[in-house]
PDB file of N, CA and C in Angstrom:
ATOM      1  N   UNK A   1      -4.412  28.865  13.502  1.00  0.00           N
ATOM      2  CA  UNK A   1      -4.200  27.541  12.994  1.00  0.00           C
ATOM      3  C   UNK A   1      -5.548  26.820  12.920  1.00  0.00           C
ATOM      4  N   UNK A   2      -5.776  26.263  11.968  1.00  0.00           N
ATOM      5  CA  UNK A   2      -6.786  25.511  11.725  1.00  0.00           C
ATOM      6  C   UNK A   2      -6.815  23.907  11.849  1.00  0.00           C
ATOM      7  N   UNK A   3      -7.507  23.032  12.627  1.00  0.00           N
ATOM      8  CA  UNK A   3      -7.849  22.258  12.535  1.00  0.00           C
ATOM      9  C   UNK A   3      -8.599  20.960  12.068  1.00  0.00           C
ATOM     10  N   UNK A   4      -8.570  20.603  11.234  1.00  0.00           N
ATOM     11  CA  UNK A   4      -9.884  19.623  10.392  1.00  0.00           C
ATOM     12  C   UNK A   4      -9.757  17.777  11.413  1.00  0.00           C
ATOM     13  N   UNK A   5     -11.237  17.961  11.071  1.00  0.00           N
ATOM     14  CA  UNK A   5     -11.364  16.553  12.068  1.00  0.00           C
ATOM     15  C   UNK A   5     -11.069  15.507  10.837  1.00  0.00           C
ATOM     16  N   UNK A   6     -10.487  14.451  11.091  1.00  0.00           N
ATOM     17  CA  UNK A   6     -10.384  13.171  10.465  1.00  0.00           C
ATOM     18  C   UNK A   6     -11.041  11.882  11.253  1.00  0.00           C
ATOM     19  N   UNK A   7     -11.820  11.620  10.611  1.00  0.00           N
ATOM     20  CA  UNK A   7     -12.944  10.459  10.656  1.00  0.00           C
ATOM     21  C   UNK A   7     -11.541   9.342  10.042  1.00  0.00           C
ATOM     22  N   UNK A   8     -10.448   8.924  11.130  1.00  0.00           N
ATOM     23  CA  UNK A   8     -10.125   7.746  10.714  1.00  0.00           C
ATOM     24  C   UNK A   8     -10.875   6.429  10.498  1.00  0.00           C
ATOM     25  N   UNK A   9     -11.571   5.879  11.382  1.00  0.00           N
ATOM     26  CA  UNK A   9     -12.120   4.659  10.974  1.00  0.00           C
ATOM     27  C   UNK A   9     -13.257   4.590   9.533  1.00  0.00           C
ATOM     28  N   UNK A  10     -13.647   5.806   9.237  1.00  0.00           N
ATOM     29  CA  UNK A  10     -14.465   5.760   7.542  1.00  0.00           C
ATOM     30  C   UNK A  10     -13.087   6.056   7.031  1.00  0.00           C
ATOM     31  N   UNK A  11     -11.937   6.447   7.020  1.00  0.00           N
ATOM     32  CA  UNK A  11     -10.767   6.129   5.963  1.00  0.00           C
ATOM     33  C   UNK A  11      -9.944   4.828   6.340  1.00  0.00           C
ATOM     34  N   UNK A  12     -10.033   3.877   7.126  1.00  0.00           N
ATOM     35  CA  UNK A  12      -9.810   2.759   7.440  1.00  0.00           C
ATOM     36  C   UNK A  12     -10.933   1.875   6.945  1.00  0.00           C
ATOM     37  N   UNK A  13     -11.726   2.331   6.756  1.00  0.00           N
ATOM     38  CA  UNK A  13     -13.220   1.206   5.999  1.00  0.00           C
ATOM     39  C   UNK A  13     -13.267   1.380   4.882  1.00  0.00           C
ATOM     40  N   UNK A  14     -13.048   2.640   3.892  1.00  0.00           N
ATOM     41  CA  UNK A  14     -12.948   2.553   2.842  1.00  0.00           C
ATOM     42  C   UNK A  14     -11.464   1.673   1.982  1.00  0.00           C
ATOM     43  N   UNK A  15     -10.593   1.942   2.630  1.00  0.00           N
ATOM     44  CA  UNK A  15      -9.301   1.449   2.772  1.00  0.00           C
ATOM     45  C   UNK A  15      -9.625  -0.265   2.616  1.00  0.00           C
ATOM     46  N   UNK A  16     -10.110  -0.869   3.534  1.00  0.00           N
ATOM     47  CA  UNK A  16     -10.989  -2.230   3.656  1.00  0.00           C
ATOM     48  C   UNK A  16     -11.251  -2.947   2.124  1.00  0.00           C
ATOM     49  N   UNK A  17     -12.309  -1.562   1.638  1.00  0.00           N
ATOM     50  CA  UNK A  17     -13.047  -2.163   0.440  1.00  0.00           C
ATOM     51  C   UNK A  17     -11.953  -1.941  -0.351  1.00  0.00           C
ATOM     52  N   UNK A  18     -11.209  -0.642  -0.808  1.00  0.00           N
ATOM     53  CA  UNK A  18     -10.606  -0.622  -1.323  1.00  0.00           C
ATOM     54  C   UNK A  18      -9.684  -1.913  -1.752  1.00  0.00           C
ATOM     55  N   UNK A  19      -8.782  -2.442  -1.205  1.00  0.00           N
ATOM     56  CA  UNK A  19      -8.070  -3.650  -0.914  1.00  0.00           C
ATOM     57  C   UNK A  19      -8.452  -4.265  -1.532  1.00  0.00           C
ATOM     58  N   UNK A  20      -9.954  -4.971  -0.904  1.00  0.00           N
ATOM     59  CA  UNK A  20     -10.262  -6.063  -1.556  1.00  0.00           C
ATOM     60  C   UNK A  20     -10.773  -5.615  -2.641  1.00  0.00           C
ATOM     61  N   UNK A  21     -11.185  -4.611  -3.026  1.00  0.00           N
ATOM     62  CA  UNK A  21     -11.497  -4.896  -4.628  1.00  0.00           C
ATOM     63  C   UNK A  21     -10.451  -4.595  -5.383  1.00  0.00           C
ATOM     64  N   UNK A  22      -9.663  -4.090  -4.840  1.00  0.00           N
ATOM     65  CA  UNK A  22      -8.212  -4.423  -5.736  1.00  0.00           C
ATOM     66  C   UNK A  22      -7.521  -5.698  -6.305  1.00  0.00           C
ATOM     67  N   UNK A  23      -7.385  -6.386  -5.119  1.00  0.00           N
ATOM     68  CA  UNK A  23      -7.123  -7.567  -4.942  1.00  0.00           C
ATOM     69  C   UNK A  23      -7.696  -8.378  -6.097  1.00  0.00           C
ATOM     70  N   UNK A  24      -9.182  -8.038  -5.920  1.00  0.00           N
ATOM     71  CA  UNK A  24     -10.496  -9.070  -7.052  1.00  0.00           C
ATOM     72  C   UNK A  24      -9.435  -9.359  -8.223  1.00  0.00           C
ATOM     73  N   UNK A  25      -9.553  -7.591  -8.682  1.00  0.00           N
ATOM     74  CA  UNK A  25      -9.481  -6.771 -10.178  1.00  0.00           C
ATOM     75  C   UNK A  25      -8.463  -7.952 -10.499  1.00  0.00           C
ATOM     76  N   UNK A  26      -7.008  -8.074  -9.716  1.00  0.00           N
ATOM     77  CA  UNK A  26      -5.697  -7.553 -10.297  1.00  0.00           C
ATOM     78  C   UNK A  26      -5.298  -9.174  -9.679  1.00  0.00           C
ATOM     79  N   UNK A  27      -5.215 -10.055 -10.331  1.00  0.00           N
ATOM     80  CA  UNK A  27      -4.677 -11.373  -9.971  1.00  0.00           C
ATOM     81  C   UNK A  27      -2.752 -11.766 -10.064  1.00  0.00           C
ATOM     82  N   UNK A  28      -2.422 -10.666 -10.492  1.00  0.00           N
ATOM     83  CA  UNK A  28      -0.987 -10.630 -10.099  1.00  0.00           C
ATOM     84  C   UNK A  28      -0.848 -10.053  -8.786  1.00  0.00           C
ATOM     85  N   UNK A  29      -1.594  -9.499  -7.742  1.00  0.00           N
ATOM     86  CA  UNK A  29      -1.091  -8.634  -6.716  1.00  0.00           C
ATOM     87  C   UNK A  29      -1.130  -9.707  -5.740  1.00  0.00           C
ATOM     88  N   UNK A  30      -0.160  -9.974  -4.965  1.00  0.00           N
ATOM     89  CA  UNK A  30       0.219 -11.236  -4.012  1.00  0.00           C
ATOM     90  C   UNK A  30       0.152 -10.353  -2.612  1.00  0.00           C
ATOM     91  N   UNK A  31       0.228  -9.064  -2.123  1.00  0.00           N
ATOM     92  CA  UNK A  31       0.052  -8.869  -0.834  1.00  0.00           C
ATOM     93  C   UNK A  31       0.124  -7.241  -1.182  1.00  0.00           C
ATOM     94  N   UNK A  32      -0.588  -6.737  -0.012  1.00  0.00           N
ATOM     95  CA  UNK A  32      -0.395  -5.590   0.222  1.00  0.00           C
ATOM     96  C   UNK A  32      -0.440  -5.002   1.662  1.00  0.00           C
ATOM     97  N   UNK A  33       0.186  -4.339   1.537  1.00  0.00           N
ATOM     98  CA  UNK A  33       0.711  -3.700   2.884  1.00  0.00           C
ATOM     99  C   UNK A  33       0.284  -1.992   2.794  1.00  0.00           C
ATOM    100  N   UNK A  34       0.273  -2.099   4.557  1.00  0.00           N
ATOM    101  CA  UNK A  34       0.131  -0.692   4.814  1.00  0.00           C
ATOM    102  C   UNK A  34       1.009  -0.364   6.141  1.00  0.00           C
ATOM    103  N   UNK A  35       1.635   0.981   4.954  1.00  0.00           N
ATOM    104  CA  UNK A  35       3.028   1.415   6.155  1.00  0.00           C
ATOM    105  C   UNK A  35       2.156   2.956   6.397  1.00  0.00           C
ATOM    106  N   UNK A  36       3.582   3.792   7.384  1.00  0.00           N
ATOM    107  CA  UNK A  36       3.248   5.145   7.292  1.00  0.00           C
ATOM    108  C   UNK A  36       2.411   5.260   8.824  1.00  0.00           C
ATOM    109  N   UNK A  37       1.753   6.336   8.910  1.00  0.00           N
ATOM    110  CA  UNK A  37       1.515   7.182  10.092  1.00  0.00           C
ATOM    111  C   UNK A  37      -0.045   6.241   9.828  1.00  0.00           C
ATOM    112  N   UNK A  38      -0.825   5.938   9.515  1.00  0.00           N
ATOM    113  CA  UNK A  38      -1.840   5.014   9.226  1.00  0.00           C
ATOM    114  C   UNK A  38      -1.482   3.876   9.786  1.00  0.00           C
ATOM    115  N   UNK A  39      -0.308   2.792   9.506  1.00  0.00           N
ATOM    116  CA  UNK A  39      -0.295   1.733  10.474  1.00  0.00           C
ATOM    117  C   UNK A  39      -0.246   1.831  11.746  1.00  0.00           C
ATOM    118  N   UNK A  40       0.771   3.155  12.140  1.00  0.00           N
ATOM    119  CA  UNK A  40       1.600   3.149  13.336  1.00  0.00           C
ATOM    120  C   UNK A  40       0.004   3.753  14.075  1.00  0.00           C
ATOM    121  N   UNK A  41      -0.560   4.185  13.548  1.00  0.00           N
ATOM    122  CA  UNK A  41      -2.042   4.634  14.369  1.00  0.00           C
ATOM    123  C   UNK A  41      -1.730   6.091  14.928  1.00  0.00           C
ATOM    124  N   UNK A  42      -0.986   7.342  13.933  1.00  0.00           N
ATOM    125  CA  UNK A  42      -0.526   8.618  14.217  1.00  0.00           C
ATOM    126  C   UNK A  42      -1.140   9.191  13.277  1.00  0.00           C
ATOM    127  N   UNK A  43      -2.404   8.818  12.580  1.00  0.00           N
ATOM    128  CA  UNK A  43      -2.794   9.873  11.071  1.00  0.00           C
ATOM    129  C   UNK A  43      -2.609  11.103  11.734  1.00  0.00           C
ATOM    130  N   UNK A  44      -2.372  11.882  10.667  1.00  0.00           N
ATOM    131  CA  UNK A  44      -2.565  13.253  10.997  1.00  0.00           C
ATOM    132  C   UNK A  44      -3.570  14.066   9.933  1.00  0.00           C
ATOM    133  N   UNK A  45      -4.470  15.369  10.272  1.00  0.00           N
ATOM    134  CA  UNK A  45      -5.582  15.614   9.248  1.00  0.00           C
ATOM    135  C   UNK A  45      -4.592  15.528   7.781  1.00  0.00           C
ATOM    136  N   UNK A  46      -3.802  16.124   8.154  1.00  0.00           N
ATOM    137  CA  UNK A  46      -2.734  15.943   6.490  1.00  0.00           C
ATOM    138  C   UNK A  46      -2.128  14.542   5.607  1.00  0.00           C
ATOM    139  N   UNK A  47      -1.954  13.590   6.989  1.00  0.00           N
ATOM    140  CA  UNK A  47      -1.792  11.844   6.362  1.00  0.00           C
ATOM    141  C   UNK A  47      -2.410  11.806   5.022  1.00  0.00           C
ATOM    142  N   UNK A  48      -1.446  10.584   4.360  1.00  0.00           N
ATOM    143  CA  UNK A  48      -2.065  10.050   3.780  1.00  0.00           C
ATOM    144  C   UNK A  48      -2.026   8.681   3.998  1.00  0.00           C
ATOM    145  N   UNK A  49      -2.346   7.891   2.670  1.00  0.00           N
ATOM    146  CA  UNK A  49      -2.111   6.350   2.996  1.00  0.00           C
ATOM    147  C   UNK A  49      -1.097   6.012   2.461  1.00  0.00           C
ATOM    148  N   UNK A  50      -0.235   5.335   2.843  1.00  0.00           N
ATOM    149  CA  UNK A  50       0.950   4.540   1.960  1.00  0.00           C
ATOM    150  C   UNK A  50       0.452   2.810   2.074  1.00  0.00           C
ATOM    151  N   UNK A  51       0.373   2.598   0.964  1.00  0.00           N
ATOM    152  CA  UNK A  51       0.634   1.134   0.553  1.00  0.00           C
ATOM    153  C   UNK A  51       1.139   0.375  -0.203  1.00  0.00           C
ATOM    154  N   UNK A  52       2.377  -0.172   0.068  1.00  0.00           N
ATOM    155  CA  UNK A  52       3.332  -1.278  -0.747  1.00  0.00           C
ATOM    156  C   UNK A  52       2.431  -2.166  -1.353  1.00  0.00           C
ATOM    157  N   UNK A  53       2.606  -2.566  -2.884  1.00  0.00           N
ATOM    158  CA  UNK A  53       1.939  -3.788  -3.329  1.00  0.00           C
ATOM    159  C   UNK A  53       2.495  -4.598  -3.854  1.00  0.00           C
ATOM    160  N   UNK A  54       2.857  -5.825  -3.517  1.00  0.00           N
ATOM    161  CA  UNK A  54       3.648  -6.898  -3.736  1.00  0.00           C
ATOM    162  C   UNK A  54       3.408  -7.584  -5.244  1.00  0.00           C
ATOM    163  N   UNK A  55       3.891  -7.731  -6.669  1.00  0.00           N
ATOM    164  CA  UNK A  55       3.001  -8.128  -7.672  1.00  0.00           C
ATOM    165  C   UNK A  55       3.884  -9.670  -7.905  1.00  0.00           C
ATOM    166  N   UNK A  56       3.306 -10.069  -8.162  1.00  0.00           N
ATOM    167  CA  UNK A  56       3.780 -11.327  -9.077  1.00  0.00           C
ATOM    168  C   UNK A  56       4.536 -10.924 -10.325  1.00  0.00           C
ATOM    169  N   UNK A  57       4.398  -9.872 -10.946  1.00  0.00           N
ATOM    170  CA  UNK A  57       5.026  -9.804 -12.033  1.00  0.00           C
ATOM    171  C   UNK A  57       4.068  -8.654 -12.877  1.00  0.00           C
ATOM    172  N   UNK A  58       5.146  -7.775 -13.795  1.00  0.00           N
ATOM    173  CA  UNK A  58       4.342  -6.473 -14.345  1.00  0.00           C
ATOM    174  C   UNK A  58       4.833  -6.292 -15.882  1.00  0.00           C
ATOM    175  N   UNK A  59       4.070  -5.718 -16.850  1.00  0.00           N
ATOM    176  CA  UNK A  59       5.056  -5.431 -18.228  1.00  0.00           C
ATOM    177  C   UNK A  59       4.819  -4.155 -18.243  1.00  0.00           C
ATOM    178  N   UNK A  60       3.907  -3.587 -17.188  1.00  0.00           N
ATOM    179  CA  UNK A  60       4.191  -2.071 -17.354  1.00  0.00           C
ATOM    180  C   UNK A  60       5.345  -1.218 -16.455  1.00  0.00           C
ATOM    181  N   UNK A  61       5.810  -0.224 -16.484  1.00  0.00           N
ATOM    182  CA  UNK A  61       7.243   0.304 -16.299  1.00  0.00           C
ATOM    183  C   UNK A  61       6.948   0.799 -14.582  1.00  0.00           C
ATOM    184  N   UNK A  62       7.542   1.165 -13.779  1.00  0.00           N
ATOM    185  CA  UNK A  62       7.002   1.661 -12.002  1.00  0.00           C
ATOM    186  C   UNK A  62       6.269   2.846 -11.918  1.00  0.00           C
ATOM    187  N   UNK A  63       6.350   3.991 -12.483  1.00  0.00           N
ATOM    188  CA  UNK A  63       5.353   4.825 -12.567  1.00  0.00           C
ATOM    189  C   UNK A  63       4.393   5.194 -13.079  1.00  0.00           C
ATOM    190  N   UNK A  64       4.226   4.249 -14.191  1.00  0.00           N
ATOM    191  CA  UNK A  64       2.608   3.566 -14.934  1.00  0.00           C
ATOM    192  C   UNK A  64       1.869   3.007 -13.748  1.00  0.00           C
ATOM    193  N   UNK A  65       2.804   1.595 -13.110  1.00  0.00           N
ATOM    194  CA  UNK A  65       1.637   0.773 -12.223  1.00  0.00           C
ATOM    195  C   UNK A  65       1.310   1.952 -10.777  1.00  0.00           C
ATOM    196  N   UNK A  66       1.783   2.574 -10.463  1.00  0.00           N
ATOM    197  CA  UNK A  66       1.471   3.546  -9.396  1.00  0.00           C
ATOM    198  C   UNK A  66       0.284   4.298  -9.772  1.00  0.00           C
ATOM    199  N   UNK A  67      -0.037   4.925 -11.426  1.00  0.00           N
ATOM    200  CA  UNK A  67      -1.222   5.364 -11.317  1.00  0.00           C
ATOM    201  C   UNK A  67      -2.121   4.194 -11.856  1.00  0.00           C
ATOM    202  N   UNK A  68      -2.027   3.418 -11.837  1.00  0.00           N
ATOM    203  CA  UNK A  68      -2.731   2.089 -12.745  1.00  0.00           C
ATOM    204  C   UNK A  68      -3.604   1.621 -11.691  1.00  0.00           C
ATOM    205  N   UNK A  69      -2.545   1.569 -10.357  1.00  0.00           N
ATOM    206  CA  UNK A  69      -3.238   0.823  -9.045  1.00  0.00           C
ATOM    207  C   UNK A  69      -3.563   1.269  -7.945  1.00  0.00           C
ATOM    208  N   UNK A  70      -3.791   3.187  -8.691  1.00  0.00           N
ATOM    209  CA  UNK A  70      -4.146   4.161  -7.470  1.00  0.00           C
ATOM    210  C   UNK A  70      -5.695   4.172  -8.124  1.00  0.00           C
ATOM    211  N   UNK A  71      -6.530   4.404  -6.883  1.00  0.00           N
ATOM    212  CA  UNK A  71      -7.931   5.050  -6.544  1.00  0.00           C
ATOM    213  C   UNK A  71      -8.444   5.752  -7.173  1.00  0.00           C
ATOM    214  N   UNK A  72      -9.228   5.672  -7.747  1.00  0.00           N
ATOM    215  CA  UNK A  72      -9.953   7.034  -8.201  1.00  0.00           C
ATOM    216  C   UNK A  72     -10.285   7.873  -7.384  1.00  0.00           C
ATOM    217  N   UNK A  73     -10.899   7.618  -6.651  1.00  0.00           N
ATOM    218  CA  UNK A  73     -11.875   8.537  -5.341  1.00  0.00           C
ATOM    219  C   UNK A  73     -11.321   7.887  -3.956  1.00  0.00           C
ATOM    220  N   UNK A  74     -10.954   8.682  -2.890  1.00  0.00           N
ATOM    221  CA  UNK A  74     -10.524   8.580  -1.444  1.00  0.00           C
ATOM    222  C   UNK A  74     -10.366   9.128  -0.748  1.00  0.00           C
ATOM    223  N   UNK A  75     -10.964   9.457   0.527  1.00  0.00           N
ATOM    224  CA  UNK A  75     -11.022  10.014   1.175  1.00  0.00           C
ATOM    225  C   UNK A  75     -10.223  11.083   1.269  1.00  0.00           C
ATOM    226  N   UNK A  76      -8.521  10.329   1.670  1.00  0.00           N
ATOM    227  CA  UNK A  76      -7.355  10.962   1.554  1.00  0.00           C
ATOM    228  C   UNK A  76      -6.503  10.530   0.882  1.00  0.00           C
ATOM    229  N   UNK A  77      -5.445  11.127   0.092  1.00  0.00           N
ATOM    230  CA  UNK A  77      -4.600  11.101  -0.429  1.00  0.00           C
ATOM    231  C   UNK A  77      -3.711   9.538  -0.209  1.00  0.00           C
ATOM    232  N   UNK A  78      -3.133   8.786  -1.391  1.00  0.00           N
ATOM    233  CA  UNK A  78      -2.812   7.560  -1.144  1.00  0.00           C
ATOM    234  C   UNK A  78      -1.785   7.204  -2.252  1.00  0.00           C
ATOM    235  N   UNK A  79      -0.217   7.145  -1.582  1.00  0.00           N
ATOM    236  CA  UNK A  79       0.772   6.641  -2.183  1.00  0.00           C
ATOM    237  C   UNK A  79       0.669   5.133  -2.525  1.00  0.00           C
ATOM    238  N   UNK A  80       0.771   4.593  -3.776  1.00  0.00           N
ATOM    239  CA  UNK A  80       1.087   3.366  -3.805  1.00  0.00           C
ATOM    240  C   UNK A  80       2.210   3.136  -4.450  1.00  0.00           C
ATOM    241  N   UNK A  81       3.378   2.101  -3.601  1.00  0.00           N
ATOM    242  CA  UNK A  81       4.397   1.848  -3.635  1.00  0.00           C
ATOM    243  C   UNK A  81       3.913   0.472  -4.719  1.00  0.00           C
ATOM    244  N   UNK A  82       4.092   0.034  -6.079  1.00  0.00           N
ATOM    245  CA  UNK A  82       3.852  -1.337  -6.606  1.00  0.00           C
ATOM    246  C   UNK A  82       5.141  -2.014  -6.904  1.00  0.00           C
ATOM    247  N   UNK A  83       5.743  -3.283  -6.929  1.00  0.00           N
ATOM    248  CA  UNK A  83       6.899  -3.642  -6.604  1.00  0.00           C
ATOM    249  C   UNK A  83       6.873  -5.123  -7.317  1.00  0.00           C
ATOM    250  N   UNK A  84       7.556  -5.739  -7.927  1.00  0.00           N
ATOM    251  CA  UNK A  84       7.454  -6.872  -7.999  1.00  0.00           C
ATOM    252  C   UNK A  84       8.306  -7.490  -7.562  1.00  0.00           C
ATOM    253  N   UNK A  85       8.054  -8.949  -7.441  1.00  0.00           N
ATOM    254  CA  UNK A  85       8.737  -9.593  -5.981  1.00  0.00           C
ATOM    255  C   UNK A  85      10.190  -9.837  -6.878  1.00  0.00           C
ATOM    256  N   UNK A  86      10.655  -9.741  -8.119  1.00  0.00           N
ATOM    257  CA  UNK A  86      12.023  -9.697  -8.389  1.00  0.00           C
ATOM    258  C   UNK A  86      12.493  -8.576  -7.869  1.00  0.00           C
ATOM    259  N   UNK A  87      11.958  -7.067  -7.864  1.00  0.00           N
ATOM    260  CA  UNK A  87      12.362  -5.839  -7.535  1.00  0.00           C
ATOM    261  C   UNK A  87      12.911  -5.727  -6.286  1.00  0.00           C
ATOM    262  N   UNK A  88      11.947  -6.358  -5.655  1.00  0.00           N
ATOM    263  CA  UNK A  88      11.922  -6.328  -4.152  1.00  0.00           C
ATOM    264  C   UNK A  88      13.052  -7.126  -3.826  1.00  0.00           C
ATOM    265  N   UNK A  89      13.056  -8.521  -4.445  1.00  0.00           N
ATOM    266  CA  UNK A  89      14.784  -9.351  -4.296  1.00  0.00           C
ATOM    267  C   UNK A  89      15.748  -8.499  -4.593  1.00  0.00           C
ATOM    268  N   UNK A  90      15.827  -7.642  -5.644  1.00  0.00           N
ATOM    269  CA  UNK A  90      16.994  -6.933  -6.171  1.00  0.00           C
ATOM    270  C   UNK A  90      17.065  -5.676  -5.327  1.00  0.00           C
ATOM    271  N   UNK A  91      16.150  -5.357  -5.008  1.00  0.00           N
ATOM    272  CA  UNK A  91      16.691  -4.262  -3.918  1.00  0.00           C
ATOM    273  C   UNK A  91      16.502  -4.160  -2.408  1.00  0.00           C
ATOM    274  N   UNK A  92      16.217  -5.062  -1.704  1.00  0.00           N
ATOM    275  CA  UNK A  92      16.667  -5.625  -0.824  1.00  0.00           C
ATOM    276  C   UNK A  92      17.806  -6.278  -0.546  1.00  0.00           C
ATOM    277  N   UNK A  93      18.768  -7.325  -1.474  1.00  0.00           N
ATOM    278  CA  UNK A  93      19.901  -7.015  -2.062  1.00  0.00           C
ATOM    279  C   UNK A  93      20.703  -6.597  -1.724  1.00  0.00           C
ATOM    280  N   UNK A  94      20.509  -5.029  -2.470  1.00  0.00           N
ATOM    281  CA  UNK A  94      20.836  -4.014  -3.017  1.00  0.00           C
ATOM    282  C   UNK A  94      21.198  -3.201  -1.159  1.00  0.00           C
ATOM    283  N   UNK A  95      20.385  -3.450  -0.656  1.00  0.00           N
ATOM    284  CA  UNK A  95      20.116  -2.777   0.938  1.00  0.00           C
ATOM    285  C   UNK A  95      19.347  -1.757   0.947  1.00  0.00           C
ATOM    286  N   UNK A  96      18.615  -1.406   0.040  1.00  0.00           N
ATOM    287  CA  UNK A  96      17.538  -0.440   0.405  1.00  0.00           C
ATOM    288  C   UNK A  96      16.844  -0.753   1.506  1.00  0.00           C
ATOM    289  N   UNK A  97      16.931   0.487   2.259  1.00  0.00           N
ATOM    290  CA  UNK A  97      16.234   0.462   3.727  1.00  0.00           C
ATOM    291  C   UNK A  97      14.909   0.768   3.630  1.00  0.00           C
ATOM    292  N   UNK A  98      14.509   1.555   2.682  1.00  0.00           N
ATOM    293  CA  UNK A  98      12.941   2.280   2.442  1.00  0.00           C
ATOM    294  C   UNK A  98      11.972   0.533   2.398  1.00  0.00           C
ATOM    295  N   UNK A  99      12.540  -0.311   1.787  1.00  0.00           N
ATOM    296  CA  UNK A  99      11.739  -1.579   1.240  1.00  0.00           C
ATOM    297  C   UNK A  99      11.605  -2.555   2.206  1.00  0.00           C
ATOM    298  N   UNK A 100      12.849  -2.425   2.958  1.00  0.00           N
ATOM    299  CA  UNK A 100      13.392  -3.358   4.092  1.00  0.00           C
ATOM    300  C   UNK A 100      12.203  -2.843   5.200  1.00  0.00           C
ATOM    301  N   UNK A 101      12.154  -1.431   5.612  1.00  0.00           N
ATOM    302  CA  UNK A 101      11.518  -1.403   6.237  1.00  0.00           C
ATOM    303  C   UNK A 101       9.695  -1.465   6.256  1.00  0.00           C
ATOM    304  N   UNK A 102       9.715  -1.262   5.150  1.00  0.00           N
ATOM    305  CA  UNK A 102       7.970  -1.186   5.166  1.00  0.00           C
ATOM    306  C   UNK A 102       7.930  -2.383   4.928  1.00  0.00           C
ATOM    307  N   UNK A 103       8.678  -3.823   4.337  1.00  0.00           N
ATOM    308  CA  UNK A 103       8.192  -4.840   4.603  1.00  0.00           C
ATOM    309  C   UNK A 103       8.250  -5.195   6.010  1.00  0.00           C
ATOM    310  N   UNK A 104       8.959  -4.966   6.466  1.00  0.00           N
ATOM    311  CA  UNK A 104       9.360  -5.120   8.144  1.00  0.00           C
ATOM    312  C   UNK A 104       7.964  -4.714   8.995  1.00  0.00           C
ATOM    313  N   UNK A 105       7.546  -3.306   8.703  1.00  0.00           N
ATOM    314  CA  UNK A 105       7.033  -2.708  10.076  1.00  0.00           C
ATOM    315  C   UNK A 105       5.588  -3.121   9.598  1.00  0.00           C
ATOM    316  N   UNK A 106       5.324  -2.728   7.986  1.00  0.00           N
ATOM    317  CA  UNK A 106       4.054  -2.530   7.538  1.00  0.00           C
ATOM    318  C   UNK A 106       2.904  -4.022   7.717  1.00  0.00           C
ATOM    319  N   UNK A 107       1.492  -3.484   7.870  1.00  0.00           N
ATOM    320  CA  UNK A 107       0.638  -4.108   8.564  1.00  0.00           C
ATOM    321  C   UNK A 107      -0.158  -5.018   7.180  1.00  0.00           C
ATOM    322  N   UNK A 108      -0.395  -6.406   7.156  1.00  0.00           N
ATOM    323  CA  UNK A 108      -0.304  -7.489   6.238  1.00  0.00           C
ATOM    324  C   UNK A 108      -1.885  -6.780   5.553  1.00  0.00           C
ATOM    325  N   UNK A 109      -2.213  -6.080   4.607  1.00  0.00           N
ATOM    326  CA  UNK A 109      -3.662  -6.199   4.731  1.00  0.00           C
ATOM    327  C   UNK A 109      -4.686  -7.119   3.587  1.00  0.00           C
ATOM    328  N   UNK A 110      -4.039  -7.417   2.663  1.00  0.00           N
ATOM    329  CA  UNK A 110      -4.087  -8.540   2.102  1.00  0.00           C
ATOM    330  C   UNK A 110      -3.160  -9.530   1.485  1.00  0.00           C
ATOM    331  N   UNK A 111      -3.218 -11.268   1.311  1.00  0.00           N
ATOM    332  CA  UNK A 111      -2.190 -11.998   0.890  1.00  0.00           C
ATOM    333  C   UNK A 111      -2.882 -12.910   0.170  1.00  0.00           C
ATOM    334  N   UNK A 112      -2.330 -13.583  -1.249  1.00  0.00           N
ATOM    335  CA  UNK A 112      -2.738 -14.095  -1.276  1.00  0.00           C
ATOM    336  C   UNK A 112      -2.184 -15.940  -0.747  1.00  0.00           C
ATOM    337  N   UNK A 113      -0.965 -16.004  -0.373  1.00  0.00           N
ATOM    338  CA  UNK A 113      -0.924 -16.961   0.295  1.00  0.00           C
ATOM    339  C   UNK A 113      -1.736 -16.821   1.579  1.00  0.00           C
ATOM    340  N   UNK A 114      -2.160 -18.506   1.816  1.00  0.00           N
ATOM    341  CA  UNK A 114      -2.391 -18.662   3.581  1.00  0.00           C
ATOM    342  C   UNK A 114      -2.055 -18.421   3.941  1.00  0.00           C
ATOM    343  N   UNK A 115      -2.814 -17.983   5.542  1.00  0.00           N
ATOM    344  CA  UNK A 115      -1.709 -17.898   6.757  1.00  0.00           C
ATOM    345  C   UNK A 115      -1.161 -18.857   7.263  1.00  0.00           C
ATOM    346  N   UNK A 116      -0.164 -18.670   7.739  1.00  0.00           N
ATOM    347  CA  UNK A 116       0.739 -20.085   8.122  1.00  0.00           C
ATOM    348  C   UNK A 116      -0.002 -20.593   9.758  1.00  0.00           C
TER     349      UNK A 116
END
């Protein structure tokens, strides 16, 4: 069995920039979150990143904005969940647990409201 070392904190710093220059780009994106074995602080060399992105609103279809608002280059591998906050009403709703919970557990990493 083979082992590979993971340098979490340079995939937590790139992660950092990442964000915020997302954020810059994309003035519909109202928050983003990070769920998965990355928040909970369990990467494994195989992890990747999962991050929910909260939009204000989209005219492109859900699996357009997933590669639209994925990375070019990263360390490791990185799901992005993109959602708009009607979606998120309608399927929350709806009772989807997958949405319920990563808004629940997942860690705030950018907003653009204040903090309260």
């Amino acid at each position: 069995m083979k082992i590979e070392y993971l340098d979490r904190e340079a995939v937590l710093e790139a992660l950092a920039l990442f964000t915020a220059e997302l954020a810059e780009m994309h003035p519909e994106i109202q928050r983003i979150l990070l769920f998965g074995s990355y928040e909970r602080g369990i990467p494994l060399p195989s992890s990747d990143i999962d991050l929910f992105i909260v939009l204000s609103e989209s005219d492109r279809r859900f699996l357009d904005r997933t590669a639209f608002y994925a990375p070019d280059r990263f360390p490791v591998g990185v799901d992005i969940f993109p959602y708009t906050e009607d979606e998120l009403e309608t399927m929350l709703n709806e009772g989807n647990q997958f949405v319920r919970r990563a808004l629940e557990t997942g860690r705030l990493l950018f907003s653009r409201d204040p903090a309260p």
